[in-house]
C-alpha atoms as a PDB file:
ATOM      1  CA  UNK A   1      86.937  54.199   9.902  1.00  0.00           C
ATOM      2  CA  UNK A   2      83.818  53.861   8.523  1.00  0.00           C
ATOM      3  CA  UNK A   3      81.676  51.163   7.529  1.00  0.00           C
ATOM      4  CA  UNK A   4      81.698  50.190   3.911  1.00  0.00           C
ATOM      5  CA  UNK A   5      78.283  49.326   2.862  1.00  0.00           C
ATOM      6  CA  UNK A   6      77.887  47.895  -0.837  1.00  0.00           C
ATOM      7  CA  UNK A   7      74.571  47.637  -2.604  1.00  0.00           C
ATOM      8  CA  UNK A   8      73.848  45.270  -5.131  1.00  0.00           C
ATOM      9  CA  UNK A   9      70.262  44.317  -7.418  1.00  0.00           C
ATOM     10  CA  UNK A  10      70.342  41.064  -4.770  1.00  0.00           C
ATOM     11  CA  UNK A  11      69.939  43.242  -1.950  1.00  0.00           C
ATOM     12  CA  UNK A  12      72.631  44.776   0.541  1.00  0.00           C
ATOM     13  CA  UNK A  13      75.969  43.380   1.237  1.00  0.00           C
ATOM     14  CA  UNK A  14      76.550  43.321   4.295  1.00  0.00           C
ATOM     15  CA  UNK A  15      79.888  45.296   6.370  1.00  0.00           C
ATOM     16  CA  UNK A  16      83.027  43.291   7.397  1.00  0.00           C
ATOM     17  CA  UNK A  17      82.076  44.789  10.746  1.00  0.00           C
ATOM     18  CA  UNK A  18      78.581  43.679  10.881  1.00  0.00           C
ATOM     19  CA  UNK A  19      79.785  40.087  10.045  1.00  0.00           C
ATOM     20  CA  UNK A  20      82.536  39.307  11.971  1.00  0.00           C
ATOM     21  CA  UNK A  21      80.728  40.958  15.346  1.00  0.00           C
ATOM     22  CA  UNK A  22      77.182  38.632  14.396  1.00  0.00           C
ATOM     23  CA  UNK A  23      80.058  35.435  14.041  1.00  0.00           C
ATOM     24  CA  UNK A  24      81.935  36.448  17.509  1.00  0.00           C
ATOM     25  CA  UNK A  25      78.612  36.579  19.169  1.00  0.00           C
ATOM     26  CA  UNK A  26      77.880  32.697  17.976  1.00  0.00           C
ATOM     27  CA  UNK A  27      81.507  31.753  18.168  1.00  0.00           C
ATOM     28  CA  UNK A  28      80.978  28.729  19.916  1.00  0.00           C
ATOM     29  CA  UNK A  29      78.736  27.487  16.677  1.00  0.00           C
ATOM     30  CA  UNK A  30      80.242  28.839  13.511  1.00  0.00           C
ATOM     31  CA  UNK A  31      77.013  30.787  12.879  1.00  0.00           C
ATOM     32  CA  UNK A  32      77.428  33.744  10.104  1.00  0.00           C
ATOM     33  CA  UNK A  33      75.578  36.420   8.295  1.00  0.00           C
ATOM     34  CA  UNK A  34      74.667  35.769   4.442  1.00  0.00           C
ATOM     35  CA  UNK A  35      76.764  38.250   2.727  1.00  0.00           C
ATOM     36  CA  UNK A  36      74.223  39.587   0.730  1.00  0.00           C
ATOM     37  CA  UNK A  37      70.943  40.756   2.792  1.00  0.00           C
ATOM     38  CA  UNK A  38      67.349  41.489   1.144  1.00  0.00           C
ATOM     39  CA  UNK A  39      65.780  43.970   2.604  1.00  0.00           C
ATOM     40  CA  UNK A  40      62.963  42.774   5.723  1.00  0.00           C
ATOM     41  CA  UNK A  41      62.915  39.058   4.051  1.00  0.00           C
ATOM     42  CA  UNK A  42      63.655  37.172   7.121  1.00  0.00           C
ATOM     43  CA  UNK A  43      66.683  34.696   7.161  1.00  0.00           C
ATOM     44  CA  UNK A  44      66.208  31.596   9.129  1.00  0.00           C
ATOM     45  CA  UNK A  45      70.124  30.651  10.416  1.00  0.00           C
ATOM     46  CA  UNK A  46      70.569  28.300  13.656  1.00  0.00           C
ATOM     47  CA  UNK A  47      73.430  25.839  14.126  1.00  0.00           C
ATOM     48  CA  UNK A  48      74.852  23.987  17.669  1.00  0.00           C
ATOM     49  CA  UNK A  49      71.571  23.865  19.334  1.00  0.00           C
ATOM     50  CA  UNK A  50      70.537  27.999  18.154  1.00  0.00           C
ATOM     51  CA  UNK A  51      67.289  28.948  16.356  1.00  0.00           C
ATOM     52  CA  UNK A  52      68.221  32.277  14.857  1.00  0.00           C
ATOM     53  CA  UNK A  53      66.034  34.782  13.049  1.00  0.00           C
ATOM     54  CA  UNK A  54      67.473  37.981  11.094  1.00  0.00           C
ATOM     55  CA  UNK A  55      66.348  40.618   9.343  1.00  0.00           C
ATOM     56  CA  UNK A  56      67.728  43.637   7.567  1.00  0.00           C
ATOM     57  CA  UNK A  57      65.834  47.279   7.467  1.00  0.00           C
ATOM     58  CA  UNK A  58      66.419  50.333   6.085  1.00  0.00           C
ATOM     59  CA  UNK A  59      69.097  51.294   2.721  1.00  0.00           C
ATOM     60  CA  UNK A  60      71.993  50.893   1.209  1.00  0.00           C
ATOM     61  CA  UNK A  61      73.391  54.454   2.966  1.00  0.00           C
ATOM     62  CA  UNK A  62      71.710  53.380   6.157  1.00  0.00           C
ATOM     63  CA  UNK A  63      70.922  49.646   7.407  1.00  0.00           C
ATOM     64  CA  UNK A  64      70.266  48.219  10.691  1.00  0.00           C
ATOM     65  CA  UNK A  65      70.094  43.707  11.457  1.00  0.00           C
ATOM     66  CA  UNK A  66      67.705  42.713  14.314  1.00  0.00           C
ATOM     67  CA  UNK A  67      67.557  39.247  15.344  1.00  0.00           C
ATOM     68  CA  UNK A  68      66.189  37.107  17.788  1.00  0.00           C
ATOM     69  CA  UNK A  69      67.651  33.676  19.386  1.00  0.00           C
ATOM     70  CA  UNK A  70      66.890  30.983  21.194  1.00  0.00           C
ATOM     71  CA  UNK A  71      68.417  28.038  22.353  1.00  0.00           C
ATOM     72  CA  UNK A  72      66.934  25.587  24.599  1.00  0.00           C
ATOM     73  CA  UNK A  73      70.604  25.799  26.908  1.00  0.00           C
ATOM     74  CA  UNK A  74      70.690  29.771  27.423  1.00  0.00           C
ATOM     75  CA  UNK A  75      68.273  32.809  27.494  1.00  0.00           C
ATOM     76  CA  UNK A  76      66.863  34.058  24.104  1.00  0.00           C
ATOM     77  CA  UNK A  77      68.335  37.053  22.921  1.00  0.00           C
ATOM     78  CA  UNK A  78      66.415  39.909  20.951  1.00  0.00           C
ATOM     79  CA  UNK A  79      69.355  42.290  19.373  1.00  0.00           C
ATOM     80  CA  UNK A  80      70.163  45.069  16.655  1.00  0.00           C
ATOM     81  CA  UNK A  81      73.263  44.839  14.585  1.00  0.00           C
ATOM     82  CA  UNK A  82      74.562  47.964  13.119  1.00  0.00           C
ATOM     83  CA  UNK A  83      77.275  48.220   9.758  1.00  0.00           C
ATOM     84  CA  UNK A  84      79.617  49.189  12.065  1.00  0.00           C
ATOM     85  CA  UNK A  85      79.722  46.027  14.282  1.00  0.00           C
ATOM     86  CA  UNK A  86      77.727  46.983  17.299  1.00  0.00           C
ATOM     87  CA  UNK A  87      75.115  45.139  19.124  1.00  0.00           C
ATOM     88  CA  UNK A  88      72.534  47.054  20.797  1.00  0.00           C
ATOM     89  CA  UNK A  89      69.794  44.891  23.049  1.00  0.00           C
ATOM     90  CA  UNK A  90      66.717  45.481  22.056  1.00  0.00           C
ATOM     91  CA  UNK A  91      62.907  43.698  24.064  1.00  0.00           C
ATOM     92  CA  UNK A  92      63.408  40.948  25.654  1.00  0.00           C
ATOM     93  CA  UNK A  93      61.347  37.765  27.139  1.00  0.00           C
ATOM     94  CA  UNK A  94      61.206  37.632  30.487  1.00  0.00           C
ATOM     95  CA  UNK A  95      62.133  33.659  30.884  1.00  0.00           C
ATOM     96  CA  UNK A  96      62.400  32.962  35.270  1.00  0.00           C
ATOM     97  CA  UNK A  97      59.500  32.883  36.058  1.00  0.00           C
ATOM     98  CA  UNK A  98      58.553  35.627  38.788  1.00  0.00           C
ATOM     99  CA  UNK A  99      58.795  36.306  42.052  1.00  0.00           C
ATOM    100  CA  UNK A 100      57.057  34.454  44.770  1.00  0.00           C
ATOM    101  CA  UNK A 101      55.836  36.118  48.142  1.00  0.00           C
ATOM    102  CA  UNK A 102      54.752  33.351  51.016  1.00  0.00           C
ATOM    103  CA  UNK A 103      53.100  35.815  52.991  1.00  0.00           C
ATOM    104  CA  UNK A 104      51.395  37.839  49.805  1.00  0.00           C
ATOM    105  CA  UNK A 105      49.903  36.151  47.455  1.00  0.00           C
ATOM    106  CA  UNK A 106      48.207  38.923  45.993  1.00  0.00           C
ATOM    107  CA  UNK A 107      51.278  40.503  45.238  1.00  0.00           C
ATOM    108  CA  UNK A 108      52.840  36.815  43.651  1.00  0.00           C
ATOM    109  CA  UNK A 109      49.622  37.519  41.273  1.00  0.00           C
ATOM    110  CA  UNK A 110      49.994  41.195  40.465  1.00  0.00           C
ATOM    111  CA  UNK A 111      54.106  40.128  39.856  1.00  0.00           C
ATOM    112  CA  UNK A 112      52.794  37.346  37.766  1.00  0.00           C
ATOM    113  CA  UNK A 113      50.676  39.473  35.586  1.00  0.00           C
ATOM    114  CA  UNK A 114      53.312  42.010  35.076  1.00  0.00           C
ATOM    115  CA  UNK A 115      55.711  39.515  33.718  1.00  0.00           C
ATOM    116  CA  UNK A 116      53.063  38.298  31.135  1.00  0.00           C
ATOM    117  CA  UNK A 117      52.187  41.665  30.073  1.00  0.00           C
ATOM    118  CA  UNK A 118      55.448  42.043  29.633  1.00  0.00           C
ATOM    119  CA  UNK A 119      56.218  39.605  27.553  1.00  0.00           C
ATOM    120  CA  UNK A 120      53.168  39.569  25.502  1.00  0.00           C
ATOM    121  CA  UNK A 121      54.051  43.160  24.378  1.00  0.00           C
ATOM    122  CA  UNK A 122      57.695  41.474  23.355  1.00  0.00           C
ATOM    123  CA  UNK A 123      56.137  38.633  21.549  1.00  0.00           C
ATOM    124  CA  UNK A 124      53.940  40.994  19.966  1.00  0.00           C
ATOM    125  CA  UNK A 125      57.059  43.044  18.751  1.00  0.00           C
ATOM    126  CA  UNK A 126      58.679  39.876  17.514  1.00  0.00           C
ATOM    127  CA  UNK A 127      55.512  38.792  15.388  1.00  0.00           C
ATOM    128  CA  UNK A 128      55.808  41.918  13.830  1.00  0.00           C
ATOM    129  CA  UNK A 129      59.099  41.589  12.856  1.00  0.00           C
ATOM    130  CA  UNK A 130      58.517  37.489  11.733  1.00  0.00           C
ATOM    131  CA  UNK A 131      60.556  36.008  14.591  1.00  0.00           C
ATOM    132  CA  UNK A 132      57.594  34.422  16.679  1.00  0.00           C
END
């Protein structure tokens, strides 16, 4: 079946799909979707301990949600929400540290580095997008 996607002058509605997928993800908090989206404004949503940031991109025939999440309990999470329900992971933060090596601490440097490069190409993506 596929996803019915309704525009309105407000902005997008957004699919059953899309909605009850985003409130199964946060079951444990009771965190949903706004049923109406604007396109790239982003939506600040966090309840039970998660900071959540959402935005929609693209049109009415053809939308995508990305969000990022953090709580202070569990890993952040950076993900993409299609109309049709599915989550697709998208950049992450590295968040455990790196790896330590007694006998090489050159290469407990170069693994440090790597990790911060890493993630300050993710944080760079998530400025972009208004979620850091």
């Amino acid at each position: 079946m596929e996803p019915q996607i309704v525009s309105n002058e407000k902005g997008i509605t957004i699919s059953n799909e899309a909605k009850v997928n985003f409130a199964d993800y946060f079951s444990e908090s009771d965190i949903n979707l706004p049923e109406i989206m604007v396109i790239n404004k982003v939506y600040d949503l966090g309840i039970g301990g998660w900071n959540i940031k959402t935005r929609i991109y693209g049109t009415q025939e053809n939308y995508y949600i990305d969000f990022f999440a953090v709580h202070r309990m569990t890993n952040s999470r950076h993900e993409r929400l299609k109309p049709d329900g599915k989550l697709e992971g998208l950049e992450y933060l590295w968040e455990f540290g790196y790896q330590v090596y007694e006998n090489d601490p050159e290469r407990t440097e170069r693994e440090k580095q790597k990790r911060i490069k890493e993630n300050d190409k993710v944080i760079e993506i998530l400025k972009k997008k208004g979620f850091y």
